[in-house]
C-alpha atoms as a PDB file:
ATOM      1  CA  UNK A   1      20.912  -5.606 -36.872  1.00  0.00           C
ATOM      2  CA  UNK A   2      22.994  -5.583 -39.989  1.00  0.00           C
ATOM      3  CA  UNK A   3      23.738  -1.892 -41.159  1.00  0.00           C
ATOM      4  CA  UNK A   4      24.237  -3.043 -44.708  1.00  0.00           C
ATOM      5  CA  UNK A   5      20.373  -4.257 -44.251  1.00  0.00           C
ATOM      6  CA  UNK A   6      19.384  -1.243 -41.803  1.00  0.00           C
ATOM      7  CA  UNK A   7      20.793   1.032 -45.269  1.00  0.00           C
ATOM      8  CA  UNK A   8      18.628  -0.991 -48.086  1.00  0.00           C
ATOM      9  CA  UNK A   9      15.652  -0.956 -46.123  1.00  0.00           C
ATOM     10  CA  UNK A  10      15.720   2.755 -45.439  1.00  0.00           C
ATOM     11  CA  UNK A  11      16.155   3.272 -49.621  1.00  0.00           C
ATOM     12  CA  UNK A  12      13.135   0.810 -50.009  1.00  0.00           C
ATOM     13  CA  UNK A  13      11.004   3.070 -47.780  1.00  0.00           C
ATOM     14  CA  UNK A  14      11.773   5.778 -49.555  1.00  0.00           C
ATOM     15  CA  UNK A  15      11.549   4.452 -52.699  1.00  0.00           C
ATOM     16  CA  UNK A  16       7.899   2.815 -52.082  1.00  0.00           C
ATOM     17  CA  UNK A  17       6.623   5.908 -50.581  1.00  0.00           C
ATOM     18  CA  UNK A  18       7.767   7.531 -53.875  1.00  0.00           C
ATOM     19  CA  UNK A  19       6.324   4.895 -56.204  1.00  0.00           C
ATOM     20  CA  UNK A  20       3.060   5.071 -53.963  1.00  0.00           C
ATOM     21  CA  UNK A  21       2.419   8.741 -54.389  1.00  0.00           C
ATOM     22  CA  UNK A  22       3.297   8.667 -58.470  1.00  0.00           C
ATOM     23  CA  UNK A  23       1.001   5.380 -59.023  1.00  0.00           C
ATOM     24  CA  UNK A  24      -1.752   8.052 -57.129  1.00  0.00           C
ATOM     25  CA  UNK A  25      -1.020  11.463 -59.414  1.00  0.00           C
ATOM     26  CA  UNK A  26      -0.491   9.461 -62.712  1.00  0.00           C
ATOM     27  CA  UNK A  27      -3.972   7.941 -61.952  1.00  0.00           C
ATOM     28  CA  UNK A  28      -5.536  11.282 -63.190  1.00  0.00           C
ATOM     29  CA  UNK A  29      -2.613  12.286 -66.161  1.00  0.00           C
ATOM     30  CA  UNK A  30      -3.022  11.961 -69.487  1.00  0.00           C
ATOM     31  CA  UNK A  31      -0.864  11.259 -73.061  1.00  0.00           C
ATOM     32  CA  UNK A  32       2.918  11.915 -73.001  1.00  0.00           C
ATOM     33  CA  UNK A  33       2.595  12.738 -69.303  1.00  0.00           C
ATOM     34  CA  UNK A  34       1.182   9.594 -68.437  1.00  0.00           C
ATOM     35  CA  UNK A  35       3.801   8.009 -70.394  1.00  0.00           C
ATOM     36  CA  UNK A  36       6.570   9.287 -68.635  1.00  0.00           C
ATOM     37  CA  UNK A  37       5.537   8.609 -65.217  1.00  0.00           C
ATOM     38  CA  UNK A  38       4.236   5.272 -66.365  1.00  0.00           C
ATOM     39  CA  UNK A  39       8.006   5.037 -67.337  1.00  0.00           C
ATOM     40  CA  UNK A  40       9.550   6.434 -64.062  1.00  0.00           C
ATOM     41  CA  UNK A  41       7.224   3.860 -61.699  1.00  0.00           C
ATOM     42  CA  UNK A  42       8.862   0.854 -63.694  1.00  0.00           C
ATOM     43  CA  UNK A  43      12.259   1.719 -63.415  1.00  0.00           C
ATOM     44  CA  UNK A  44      11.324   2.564 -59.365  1.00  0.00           C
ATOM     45  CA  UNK A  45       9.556  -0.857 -59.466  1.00  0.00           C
ATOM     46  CA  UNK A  46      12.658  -2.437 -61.198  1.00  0.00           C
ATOM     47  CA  UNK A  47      15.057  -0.696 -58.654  1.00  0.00           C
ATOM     48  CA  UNK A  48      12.699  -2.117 -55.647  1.00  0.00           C
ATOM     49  CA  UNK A  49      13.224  -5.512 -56.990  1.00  0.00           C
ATOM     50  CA  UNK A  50      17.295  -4.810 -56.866  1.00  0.00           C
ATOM     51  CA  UNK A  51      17.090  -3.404 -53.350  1.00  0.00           C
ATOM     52  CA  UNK A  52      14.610  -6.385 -51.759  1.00  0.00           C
ATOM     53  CA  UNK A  53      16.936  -9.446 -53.541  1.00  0.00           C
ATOM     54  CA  UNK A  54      19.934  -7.377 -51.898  1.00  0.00           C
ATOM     55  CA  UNK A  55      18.202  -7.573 -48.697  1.00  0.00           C
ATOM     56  CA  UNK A  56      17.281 -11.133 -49.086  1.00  0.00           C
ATOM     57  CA  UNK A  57      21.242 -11.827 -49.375  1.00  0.00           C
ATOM     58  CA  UNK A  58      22.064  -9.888 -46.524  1.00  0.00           C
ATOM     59  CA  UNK A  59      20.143 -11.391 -43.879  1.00  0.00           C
ATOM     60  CA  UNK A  60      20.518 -14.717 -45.049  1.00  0.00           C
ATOM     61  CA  UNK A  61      24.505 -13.823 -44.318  1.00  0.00           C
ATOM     62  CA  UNK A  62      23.564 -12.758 -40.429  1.00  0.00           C
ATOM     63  CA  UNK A  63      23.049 -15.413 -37.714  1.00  0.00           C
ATOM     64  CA  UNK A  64      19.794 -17.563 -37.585  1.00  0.00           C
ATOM     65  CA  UNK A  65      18.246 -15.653 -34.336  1.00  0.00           C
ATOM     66  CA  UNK A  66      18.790 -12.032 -36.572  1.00  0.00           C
ATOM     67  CA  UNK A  67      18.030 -13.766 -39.806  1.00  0.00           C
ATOM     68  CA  UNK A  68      14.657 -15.497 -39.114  1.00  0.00           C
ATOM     69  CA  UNK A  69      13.411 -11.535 -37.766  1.00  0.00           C
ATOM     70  CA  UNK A  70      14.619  -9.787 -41.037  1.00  0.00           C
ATOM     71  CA  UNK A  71      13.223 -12.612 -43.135  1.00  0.00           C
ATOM     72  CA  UNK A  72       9.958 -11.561 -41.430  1.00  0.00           C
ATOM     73  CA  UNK A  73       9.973  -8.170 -42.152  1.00  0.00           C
ATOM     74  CA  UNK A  74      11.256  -8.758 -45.582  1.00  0.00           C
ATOM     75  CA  UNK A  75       8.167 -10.911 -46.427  1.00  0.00           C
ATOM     76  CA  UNK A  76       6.360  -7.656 -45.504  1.00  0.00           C
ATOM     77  CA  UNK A  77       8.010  -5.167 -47.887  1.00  0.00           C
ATOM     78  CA  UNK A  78       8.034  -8.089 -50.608  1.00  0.00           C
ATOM     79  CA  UNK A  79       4.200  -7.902 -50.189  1.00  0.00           C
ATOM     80  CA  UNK A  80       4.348  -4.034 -50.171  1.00  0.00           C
ATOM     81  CA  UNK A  81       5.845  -4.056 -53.558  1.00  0.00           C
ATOM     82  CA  UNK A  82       3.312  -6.723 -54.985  1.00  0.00           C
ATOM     83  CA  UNK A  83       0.685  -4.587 -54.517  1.00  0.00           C
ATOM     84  CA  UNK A  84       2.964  -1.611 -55.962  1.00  0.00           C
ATOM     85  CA  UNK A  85       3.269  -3.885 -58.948  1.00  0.00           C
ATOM     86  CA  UNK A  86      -0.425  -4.594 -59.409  1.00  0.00           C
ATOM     87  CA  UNK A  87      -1.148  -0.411 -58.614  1.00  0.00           C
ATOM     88  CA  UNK A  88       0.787  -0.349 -62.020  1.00  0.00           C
ATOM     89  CA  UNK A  89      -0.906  -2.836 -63.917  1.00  0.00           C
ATOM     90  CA  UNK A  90      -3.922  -1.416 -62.856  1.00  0.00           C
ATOM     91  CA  UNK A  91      -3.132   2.494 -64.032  1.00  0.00           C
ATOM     92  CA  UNK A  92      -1.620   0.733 -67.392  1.00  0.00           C
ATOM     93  CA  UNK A  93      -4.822  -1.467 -68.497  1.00  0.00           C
ATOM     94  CA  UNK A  94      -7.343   1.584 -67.366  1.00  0.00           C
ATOM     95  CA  UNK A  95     -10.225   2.152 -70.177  1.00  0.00           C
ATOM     96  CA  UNK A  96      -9.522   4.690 -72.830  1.00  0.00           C
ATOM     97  CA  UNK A  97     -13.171   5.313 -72.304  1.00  0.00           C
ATOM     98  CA  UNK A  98     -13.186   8.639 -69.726  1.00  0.00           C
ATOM     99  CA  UNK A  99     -16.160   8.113 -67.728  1.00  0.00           C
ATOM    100  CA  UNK A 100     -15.043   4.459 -66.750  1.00  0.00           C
ATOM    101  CA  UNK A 101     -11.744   5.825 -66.098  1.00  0.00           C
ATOM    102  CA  UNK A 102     -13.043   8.581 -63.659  1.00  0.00           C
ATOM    103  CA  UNK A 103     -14.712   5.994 -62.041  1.00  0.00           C
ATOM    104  CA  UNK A 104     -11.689   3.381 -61.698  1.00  0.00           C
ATOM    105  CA  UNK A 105      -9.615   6.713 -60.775  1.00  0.00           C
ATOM    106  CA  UNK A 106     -11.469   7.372 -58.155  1.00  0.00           C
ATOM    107  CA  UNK A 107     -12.282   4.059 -56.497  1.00  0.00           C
ATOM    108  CA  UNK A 108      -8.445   3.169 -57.365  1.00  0.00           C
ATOM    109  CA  UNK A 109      -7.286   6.592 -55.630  1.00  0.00           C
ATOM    110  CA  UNK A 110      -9.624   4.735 -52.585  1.00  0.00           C
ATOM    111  CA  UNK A 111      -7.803   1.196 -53.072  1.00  0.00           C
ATOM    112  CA  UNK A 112      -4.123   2.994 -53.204  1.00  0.00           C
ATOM    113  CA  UNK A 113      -4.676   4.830 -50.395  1.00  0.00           C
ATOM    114  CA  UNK A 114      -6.470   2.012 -47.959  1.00  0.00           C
ATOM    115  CA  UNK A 115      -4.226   0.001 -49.493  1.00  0.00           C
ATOM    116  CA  UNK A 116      -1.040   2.252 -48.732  1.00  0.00           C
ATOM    117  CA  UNK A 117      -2.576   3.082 -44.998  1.00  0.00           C
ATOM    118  CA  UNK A 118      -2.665  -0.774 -44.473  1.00  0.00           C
ATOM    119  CA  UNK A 119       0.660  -1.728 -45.488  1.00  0.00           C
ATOM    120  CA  UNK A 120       2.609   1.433 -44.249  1.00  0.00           C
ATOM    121  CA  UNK A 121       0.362   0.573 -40.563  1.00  0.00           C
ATOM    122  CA  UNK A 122       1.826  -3.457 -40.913  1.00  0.00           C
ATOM    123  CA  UNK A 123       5.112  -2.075 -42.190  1.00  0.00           C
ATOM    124  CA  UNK A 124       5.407   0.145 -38.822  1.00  0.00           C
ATOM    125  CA  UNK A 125       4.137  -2.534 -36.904  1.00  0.00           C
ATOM    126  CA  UNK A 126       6.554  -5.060 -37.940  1.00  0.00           C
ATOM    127  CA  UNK A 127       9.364  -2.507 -37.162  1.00  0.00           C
ATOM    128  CA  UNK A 128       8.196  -1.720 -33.608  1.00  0.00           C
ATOM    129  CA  UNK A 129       8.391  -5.754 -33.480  1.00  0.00           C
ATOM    130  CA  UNK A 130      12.054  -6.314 -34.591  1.00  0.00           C
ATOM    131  CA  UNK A 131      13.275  -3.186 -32.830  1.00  0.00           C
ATOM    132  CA  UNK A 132      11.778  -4.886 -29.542  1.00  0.00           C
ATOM    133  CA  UNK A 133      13.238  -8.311 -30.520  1.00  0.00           C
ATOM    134  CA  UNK A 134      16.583  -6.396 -31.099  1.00  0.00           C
ATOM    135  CA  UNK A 135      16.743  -4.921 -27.864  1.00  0.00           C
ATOM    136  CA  UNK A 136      15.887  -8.187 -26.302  1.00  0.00           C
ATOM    137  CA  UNK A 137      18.956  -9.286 -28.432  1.00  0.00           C
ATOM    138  CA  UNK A 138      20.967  -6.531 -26.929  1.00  0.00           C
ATOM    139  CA  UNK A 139      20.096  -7.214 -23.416  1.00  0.00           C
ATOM    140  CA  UNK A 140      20.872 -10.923 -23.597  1.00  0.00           C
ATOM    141  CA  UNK A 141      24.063 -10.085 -25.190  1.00  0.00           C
ATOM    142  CA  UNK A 142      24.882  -7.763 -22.533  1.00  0.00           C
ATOM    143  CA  UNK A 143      23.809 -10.582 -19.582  1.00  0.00           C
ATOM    144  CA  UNK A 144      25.553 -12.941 -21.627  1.00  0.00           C
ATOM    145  CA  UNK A 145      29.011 -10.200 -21.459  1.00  0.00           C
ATOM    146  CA  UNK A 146      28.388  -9.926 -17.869  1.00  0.00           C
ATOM    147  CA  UNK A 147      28.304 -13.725 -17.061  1.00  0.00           C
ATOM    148  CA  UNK A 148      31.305 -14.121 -19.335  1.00  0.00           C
ATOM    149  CA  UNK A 149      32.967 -11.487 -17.061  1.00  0.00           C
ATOM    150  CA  UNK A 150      31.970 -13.423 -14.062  1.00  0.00           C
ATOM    151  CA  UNK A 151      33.142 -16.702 -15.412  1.00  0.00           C
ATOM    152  CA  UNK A 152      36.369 -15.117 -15.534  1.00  0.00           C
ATOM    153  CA  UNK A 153      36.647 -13.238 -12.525  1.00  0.00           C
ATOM    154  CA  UNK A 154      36.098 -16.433 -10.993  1.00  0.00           C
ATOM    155  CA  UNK A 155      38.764 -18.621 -12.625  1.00  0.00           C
ATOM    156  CA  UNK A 156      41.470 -15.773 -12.042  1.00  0.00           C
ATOM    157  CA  UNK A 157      40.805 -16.659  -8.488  1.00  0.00           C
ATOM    158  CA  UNK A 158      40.229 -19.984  -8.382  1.00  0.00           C
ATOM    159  CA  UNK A 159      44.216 -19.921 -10.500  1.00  0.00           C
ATOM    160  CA  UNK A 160      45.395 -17.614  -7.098  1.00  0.00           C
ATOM    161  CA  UNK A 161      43.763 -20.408  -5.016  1.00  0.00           C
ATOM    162  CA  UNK A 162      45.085 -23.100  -6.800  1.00  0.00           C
ATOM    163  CA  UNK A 163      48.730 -21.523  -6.595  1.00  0.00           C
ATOM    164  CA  UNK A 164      48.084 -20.857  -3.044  1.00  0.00           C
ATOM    165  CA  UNK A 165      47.718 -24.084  -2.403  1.00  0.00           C
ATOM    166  CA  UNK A 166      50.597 -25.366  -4.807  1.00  0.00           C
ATOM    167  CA  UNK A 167      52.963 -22.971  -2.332  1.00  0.00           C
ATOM    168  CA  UNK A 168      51.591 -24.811   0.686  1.00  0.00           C
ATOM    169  CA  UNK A 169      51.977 -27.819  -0.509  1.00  0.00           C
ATOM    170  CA  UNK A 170      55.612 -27.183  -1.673  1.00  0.00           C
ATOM    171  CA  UNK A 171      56.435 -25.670   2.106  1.00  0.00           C
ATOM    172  CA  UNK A 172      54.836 -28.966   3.236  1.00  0.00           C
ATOM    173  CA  UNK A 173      56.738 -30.530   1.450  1.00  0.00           C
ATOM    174  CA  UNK A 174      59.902 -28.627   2.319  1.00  0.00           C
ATOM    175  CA  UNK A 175      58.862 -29.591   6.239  1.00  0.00           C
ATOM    176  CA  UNK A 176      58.644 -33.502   5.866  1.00  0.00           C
ATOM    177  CA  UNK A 177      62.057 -33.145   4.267  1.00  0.00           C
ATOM    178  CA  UNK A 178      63.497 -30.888   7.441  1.00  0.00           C
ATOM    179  CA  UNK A 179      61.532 -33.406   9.709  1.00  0.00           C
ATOM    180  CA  UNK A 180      63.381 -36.703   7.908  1.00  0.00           C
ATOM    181  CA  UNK A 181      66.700 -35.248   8.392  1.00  0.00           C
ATOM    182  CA  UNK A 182      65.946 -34.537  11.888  1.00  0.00           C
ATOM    183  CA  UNK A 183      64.826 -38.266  12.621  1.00  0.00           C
ATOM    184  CA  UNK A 184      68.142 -39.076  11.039  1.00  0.00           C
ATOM    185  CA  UNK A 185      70.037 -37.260  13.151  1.00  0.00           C
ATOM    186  CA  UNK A 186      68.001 -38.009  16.372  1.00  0.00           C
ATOM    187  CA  UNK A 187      68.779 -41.621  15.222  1.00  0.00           C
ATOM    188  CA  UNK A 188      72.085 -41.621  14.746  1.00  0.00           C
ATOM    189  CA  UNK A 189      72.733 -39.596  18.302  1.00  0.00           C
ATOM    190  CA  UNK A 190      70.447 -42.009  20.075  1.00  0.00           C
ATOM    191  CA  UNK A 191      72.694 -45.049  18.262  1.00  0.00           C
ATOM    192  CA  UNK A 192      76.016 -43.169  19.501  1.00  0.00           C
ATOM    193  CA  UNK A 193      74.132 -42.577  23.007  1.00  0.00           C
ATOM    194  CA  UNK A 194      73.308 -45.878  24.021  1.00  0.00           C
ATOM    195  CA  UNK A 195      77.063 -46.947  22.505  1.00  0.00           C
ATOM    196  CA  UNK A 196      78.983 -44.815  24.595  1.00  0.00           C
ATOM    197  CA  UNK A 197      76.387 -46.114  27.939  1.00  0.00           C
ATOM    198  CA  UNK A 198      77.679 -49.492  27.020  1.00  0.00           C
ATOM    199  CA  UNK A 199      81.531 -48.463  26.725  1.00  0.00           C
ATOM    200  CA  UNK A 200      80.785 -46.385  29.863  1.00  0.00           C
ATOM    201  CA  UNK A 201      79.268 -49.326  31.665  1.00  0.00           C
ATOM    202  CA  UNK A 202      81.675 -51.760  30.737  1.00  0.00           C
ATOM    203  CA  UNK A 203      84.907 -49.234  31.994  1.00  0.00           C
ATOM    204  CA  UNK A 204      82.913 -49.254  35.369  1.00  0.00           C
ATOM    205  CA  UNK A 205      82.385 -52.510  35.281  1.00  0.00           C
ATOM    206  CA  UNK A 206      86.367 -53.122  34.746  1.00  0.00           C
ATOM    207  CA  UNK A 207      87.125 -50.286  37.421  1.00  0.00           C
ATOM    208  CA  UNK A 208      84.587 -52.298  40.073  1.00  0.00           C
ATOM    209  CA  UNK A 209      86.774 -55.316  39.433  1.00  0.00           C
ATOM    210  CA  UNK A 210      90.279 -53.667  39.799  1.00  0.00           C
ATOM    211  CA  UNK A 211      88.668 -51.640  42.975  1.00  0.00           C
ATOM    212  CA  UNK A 212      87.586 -55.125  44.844  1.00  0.00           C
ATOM    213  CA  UNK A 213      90.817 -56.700  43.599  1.00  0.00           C
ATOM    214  CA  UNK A 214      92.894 -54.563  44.893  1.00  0.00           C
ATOM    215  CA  UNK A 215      91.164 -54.403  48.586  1.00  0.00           C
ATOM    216  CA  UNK A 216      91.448 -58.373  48.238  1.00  0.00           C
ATOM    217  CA  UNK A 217      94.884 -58.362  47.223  1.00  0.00           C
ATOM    218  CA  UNK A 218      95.497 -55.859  50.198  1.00  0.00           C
ATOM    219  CA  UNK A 219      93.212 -58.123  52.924  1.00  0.00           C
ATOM    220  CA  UNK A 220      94.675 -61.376  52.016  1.00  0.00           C
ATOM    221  CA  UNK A 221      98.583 -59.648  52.766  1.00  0.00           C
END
């Protein structure tokens, strides 16, 4: 999660907590007192609106999977601060008249705080739900991190493989060569073999002849 987010929402907790507990005392004040908490819960109102468009922006910057959870949770505080806003119009339109504003005080101090149980419960509940959705996140980006080690782990040896077999093929290479030359030369002394068997048969051949002419030359004399 975005810390920039994790940072506004923590001020808008605070802030709503605050505004919730002075929409419940100013219920029961009266005259200039009134007045100035009346004042201090629409400037905390005003500063919630600044703080929930700021979190609007910032998860609409994060990626879809992160942004579609915030989003979520955002709709709740956005609610949260709806019924802040109506607390206040509520405590501002109350009847001058003091027994029907002890009676709206006190069913209102009900409503705030059923009201403020209900949405702080939801609120909590919708954090427990994106902190398990960002651990899910987390573990899936760790799996992912392993497998992305894996992948590469695997082409660093499929590369020592692959030049393995480059080197093999290069020595095999390096063979056929030493294996042509030696046909060449086996060729070339088998050529000069059988030549010098034919010069060698031929001078025996001759000596034959000069042998038998000889031992005629001698018989006939």
């Amino acid at each position: 999660m975005s810390q920039v987010f994790e940072g506004y929402e923590r001020q808008y907790c605070e802030l709503s907590a605050n505004l919730s507990r002075k929409c419940t005392s100013t219920s029961v004040l009266d005259g200039e007192l009134r007045k100035q908490k009346l004042s201090e819960i629409k400037a905390g109102l005003e500063e919630a609106d600044t703080l929930i468009r700021k979190m609007d922006l910032e998860a609409r910057c994060l990626p879809p999977n992160v942004k579609t959870m915030l989003l979520a949770k955002l709709r709740e505080y956005k609610t949260d601060l709806n019924n802040l806003k109506n607390e206040m119009k509520r405590i501002t339109s109350l009847n001058t008249n003091q027994f029907a504003r002890d009676e709206l005080l006190e069913s209102g101090k009900a409503d705030a705080v059923m009201v403020s149980a209900n949405q702080r419960g939801r609120l909590l509940m919708s954090t427990e739900r994106l902190n398990q959705s960002t651990d899910r996140i987390k573990e899936s980006r760790r799996t992912m991190l392993e497998t992305e080690d894996l992948g590469v782990s695997i082409l660093q040896d499929l590369h020592q493989q692959r030049q393995a077999l480059l080197h093999a093929n290069n020595t095999l290479h390096g063979v056929d060569d030493n294996i042509g030359i030696s046909r060449k030369i086996l060729t070339a002394m088998s050529r000069r073999m059988n030549r010098n068997k034919c010069i060698i048969g031929s001078i025996i051949t001759v000596l034959i002849f000069a042998i038998l002419l000889i031992l005629y030359l001698k018989l006939t004399h």
